[in-house]
PDB file of N, CA and C in Angstrom:
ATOM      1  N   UNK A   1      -0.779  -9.511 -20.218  1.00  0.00           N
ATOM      2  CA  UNK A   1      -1.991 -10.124 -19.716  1.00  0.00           C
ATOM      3  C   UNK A   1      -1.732 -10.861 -18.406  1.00  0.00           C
ATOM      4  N   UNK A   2      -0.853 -11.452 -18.270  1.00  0.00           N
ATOM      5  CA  UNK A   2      -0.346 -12.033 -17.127  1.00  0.00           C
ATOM      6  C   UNK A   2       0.091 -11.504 -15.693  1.00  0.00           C
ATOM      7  N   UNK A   3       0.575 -10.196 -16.354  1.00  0.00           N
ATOM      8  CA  UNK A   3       0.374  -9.111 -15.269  1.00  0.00           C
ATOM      9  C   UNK A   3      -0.867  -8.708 -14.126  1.00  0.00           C
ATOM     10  N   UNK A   4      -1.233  -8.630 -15.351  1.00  0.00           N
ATOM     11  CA  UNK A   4      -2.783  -7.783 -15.109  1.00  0.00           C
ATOM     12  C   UNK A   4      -3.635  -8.974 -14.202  1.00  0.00           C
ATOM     13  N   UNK A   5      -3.357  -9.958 -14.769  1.00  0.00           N
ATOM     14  CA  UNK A   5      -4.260 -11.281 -13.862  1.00  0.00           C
ATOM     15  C   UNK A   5      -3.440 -11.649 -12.440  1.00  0.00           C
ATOM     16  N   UNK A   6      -2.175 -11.709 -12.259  1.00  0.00           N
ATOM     17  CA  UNK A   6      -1.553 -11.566 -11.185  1.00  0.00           C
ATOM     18  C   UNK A   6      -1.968 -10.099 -10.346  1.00  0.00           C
ATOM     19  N   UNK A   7      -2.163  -9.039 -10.827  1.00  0.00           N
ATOM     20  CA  UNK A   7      -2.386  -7.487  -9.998  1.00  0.00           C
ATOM     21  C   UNK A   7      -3.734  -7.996  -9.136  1.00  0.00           C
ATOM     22  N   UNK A   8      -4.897  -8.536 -10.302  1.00  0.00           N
ATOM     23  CA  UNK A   8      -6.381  -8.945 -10.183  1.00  0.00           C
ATOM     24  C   UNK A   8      -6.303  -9.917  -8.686  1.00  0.00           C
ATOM     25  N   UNK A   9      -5.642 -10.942  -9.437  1.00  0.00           N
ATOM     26  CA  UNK A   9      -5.705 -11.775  -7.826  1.00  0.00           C
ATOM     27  C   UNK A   9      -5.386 -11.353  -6.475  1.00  0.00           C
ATOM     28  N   UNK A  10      -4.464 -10.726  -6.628  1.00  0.00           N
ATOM     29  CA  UNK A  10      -3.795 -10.079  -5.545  1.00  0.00           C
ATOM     30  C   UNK A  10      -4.522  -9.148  -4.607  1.00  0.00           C
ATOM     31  N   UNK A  11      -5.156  -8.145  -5.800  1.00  0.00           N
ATOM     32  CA  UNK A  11      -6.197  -7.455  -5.328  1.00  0.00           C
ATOM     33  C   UNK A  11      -7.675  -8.207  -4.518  1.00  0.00           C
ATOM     34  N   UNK A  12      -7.694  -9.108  -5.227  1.00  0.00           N
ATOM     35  CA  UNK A  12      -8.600 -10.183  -4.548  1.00  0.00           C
ATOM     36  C   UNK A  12      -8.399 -10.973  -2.987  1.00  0.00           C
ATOM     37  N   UNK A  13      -7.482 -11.147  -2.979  1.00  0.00           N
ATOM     38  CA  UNK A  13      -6.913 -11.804  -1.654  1.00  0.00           C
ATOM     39  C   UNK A  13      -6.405 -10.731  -0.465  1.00  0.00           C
ATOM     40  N   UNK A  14      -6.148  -9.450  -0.916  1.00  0.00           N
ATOM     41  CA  UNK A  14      -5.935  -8.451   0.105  1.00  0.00           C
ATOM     42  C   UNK A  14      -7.895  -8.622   0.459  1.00  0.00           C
ATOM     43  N   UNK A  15      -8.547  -8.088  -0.359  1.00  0.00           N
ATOM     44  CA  UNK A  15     -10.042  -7.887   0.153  1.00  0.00           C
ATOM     45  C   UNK A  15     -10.606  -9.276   0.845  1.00  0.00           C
ATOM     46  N   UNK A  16      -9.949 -10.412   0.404  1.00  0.00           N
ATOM     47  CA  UNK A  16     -10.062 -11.716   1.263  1.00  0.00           C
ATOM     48  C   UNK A  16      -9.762 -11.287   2.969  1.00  0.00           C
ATOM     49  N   UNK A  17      -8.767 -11.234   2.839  1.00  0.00           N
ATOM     50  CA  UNK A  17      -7.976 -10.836   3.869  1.00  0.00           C
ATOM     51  C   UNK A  17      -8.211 -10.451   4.978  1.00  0.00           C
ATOM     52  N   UNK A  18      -8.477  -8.671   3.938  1.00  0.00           N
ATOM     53  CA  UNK A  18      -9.397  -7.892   5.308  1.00  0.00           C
ATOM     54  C   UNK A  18     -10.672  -7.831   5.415  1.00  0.00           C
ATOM     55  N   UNK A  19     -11.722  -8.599   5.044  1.00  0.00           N
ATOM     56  CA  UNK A  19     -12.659  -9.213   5.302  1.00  0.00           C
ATOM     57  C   UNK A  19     -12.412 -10.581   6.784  1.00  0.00           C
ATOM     58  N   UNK A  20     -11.251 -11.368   6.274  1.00  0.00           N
ATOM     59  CA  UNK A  20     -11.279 -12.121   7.132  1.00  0.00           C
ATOM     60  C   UNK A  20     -10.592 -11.537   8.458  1.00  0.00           C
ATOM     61  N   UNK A  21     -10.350 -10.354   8.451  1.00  0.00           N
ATOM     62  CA  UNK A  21      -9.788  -9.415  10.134  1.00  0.00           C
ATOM     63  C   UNK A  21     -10.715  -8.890  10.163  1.00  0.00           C
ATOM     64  N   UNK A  22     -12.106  -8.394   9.248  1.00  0.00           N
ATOM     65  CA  UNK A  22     -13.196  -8.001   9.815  1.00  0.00           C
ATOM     66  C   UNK A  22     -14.122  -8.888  10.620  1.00  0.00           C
ATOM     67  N   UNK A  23     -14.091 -10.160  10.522  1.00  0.00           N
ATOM     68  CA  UNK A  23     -14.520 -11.196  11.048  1.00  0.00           C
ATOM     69  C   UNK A  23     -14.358 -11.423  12.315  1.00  0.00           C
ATOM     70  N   UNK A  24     -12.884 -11.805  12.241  1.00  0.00           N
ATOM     71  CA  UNK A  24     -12.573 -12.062  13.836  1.00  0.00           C
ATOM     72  C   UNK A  24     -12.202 -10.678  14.683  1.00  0.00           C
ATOM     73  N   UNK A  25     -12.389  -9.693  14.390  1.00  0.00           N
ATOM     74  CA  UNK A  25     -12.674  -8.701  15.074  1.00  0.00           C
ATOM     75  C   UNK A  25     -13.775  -8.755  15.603  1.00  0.00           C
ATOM     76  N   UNK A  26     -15.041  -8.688  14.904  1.00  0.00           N
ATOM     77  CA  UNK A  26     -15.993  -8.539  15.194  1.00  0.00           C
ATOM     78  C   UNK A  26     -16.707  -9.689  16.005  1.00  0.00           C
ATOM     79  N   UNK A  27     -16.145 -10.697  15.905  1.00  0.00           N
ATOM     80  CA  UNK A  27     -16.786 -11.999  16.383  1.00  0.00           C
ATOM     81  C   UNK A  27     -15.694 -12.278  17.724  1.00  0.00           C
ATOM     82  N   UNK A  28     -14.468 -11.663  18.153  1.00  0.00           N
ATOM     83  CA  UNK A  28     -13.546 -11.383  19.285  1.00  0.00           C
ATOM     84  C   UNK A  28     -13.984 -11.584  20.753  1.00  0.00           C
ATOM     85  N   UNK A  29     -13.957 -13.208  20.467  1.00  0.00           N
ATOM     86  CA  UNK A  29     -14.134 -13.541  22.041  1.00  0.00           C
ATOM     87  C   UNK A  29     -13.265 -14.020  22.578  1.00  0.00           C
ATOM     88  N   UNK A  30     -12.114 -14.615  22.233  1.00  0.00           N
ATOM     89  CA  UNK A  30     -11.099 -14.825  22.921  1.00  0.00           C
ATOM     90  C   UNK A  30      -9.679 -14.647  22.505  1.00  0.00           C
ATOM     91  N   UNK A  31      -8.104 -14.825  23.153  1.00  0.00           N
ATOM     92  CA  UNK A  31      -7.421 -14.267  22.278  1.00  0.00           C
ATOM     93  C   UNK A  31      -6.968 -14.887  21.024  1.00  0.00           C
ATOM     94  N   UNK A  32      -7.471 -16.454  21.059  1.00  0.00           N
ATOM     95  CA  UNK A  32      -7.329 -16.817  19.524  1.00  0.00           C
ATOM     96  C   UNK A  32      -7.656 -15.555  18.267  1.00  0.00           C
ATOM     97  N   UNK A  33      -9.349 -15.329  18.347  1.00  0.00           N
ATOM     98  CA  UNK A  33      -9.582 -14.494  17.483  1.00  0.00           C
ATOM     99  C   UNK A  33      -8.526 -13.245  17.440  1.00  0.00           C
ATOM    100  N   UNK A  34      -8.018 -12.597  18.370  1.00  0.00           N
ATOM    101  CA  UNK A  34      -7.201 -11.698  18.662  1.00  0.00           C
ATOM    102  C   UNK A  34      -5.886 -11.798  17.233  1.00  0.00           C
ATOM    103  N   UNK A  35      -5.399 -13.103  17.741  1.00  0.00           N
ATOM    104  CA  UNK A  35      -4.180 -13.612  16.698  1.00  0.00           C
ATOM    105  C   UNK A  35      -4.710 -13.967  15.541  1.00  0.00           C
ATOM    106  N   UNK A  36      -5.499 -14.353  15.262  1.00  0.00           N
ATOM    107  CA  UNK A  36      -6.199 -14.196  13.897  1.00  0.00           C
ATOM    108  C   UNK A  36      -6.499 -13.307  13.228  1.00  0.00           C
ATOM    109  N   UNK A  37      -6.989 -12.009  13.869  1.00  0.00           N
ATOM    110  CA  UNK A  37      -7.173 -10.863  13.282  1.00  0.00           C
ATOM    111  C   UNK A  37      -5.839 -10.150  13.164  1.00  0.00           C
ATOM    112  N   UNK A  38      -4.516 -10.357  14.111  1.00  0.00           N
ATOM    113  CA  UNK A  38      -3.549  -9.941  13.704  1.00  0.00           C
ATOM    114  C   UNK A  38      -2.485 -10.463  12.214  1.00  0.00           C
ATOM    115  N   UNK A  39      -3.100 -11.884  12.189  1.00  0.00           N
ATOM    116  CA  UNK A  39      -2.141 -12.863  10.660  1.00  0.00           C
ATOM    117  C   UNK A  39      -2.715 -12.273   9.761  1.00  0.00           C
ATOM    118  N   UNK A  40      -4.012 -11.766   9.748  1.00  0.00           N
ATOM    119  CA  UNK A  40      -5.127 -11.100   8.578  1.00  0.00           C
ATOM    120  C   UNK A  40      -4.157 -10.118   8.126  1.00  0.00           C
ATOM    121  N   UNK A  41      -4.349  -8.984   9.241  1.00  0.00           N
ATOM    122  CA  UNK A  41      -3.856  -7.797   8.481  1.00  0.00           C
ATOM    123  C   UNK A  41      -2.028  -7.849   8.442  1.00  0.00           C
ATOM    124  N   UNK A  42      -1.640  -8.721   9.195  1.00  0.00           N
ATOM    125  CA  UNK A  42      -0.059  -8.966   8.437  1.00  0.00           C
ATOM    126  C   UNK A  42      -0.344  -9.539   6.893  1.00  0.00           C
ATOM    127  N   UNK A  43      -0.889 -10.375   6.976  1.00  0.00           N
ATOM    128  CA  UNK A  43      -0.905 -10.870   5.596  1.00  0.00           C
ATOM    129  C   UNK A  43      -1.154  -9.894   4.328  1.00  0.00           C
ATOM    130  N   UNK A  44      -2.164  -9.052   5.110  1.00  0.00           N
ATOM    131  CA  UNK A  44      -2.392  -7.667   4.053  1.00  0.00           C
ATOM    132  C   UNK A  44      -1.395  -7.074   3.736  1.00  0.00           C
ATOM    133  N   UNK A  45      -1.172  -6.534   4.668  1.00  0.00           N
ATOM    134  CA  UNK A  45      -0.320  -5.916   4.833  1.00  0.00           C
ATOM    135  C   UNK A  45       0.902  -6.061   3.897  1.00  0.00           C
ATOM    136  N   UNK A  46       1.525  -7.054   4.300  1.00  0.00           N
ATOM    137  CA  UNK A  46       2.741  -7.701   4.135  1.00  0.00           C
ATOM    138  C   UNK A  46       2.550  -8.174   2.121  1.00  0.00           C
ATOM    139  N   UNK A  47       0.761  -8.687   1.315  1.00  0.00           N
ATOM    140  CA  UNK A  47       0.808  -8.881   0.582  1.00  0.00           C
ATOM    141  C   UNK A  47       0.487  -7.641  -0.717  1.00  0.00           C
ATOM    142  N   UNK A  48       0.284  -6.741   0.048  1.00  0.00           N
ATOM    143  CA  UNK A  48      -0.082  -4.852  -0.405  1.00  0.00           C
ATOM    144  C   UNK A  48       1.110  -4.575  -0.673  1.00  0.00           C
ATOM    145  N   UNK A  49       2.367  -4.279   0.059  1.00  0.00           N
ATOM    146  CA  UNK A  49       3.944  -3.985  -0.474  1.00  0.00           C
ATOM    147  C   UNK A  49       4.723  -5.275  -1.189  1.00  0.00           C
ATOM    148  N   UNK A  50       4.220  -6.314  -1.049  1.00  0.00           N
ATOM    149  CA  UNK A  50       4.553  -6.816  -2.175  1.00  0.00           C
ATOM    150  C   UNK A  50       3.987  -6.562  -3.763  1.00  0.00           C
ATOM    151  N   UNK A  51       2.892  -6.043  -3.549  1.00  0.00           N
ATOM    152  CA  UNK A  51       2.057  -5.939  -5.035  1.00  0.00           C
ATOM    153  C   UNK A  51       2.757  -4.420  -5.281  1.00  0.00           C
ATOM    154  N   UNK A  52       3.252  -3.693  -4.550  1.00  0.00           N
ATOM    155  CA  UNK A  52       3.283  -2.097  -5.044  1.00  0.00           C
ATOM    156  C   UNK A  52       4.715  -2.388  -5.696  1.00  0.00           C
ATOM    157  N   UNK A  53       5.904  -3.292  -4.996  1.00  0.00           N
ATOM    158  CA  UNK A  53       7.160  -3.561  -5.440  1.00  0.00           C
ATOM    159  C   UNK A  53       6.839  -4.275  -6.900  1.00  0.00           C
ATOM    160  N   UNK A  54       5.709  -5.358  -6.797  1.00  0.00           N
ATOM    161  CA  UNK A  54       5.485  -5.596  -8.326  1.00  0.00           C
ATOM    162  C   UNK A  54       5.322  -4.387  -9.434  1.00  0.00           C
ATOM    163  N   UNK A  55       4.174  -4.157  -9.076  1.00  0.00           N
ATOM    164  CA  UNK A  55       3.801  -2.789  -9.909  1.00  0.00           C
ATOM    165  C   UNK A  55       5.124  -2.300 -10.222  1.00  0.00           C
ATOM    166  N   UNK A  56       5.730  -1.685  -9.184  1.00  0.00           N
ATOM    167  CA  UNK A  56       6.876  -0.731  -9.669  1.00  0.00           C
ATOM    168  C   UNK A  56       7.777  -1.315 -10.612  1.00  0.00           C
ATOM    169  N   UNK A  57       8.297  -2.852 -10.401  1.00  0.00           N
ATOM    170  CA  UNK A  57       9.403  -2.894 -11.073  1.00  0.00           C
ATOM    171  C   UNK A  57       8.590  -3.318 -12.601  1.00  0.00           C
ATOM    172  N   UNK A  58       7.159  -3.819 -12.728  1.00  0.00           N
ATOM    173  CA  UNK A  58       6.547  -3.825 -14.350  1.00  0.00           C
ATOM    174  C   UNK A  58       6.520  -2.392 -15.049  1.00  0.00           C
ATOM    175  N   UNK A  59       6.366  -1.234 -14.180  1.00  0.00           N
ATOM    176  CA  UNK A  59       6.689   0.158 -14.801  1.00  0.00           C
ATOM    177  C   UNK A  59       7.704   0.377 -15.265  1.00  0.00           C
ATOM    178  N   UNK A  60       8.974   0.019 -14.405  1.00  0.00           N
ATOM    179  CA  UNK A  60      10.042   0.067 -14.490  1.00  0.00           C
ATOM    180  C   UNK A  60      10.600  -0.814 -15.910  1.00  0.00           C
ATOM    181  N   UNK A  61      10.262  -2.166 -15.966  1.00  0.00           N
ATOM    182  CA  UNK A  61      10.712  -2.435 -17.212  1.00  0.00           C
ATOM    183  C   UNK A  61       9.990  -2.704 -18.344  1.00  0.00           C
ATOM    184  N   UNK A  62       8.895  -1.577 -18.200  1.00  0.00           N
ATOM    185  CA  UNK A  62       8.167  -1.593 -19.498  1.00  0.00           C
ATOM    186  C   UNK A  62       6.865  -2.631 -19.750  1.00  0.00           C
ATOM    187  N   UNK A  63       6.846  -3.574 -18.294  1.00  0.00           N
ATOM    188  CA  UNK A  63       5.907  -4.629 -18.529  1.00  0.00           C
ATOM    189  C   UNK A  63       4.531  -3.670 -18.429  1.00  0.00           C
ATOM    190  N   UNK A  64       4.327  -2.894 -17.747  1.00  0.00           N
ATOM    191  CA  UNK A  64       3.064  -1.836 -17.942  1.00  0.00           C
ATOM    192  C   UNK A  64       3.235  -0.683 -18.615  1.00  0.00           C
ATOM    193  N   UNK A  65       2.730  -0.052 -18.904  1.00  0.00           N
ATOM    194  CA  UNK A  65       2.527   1.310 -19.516  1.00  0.00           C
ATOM    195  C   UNK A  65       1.462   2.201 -18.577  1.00  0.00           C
ATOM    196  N   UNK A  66       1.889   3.166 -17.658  1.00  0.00           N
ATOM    197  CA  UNK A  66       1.862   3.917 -16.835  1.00  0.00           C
ATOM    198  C   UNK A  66       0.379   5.278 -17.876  1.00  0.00           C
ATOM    199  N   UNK A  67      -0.659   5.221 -17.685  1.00  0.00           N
ATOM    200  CA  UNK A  67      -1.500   5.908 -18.581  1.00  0.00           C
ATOM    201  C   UNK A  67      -2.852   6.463 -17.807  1.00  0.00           C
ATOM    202  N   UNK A  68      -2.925   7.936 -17.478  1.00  0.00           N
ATOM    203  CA  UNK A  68      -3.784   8.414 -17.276  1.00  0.00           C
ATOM    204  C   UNK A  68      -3.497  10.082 -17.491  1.00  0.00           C
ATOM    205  N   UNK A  69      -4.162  10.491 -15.979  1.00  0.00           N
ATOM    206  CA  UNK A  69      -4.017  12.347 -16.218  1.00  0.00           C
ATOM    207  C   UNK A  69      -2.826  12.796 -16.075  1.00  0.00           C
ATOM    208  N   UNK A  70      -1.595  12.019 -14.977  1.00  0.00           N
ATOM    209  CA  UNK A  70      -0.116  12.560 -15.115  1.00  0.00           C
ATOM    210  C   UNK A  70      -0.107  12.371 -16.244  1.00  0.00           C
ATOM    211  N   UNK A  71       0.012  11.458 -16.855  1.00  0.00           N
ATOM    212  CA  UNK A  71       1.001  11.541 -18.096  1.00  0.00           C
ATOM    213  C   UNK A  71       0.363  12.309 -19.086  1.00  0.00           C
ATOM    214  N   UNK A  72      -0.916  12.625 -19.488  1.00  0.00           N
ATOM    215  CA  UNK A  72      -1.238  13.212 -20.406  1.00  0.00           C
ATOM    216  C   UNK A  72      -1.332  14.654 -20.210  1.00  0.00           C
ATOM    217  N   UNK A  73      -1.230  15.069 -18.949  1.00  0.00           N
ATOM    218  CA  UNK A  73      -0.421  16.192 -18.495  1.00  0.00           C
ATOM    219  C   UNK A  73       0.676  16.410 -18.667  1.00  0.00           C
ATOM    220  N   UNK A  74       1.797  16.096 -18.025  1.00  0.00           N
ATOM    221  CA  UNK A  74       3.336  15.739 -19.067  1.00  0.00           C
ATOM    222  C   UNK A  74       3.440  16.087 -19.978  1.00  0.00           C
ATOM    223  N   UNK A  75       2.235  15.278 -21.063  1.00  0.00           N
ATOM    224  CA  UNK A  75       2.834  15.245 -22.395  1.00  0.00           C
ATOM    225  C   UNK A  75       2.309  16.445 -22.922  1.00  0.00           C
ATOM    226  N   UNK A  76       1.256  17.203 -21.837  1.00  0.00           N
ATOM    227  CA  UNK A  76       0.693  18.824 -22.823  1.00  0.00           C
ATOM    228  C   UNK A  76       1.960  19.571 -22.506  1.00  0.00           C
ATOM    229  N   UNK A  77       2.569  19.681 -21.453  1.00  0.00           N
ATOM    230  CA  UNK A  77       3.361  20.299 -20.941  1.00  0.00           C
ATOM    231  C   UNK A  77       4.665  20.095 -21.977  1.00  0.00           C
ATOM    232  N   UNK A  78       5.174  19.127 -22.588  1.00  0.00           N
ATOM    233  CA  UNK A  78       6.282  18.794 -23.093  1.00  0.00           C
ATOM    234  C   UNK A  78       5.627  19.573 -24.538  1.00  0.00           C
ATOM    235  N   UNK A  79       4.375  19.679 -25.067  1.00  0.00           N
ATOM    236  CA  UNK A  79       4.382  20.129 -26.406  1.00  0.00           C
ATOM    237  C   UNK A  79       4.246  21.255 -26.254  1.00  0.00           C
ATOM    238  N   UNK A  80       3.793  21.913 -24.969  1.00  0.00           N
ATOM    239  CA  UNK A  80       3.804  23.691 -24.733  1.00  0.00           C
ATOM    240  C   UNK A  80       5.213  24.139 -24.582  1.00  0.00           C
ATOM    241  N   UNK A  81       6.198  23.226 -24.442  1.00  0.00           N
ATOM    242  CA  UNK A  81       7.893  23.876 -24.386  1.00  0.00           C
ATOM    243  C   UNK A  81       8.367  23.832 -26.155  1.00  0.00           C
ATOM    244  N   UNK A  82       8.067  23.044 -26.458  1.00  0.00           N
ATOM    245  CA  UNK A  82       8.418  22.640 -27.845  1.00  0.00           C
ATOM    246  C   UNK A  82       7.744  23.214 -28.888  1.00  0.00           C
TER     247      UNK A  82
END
């Protein structure tokens, strides 16, 4: 559960984010806004490969369970050999 609410937030604050580089893009009158719209999408950026390194290593040790069409593909495939 704790996972899942850490993924949630995360996901929340990237769309913070780039909302807030849609802003000062669009509102880009001087080069302040410029550097503002660049910390935005570093921050995205920078907080997007941190969430995928999360993800991976909760797959990795079992804190998620990995569940959709790969795997239930896989698993037709593993009972059509067997």
């Amino acid at each position: 559960m704790i996972i899942k609410s850490l993924v949630i937030i995360a996901f929340i604050l990237i769309i913070i984010s780039l909302g807030s580089a849609l802003f000062h893009l669009v509102r880009h009158k001087n080069e302040e806004d410029s550097q503002k719209t660049l910390n935005s999408l570093t921050f995205r950026i920078s907080l997007s490969i941190v969430l995928f390194i999360f993800i991976f290593i909760a797959v990795i040790t079992g804190g998620v369970k990995p569940h959709g069409l790969g795997v239930k593909m896989h698993a037709q495939n593993q009972a059509l050999i067997e």
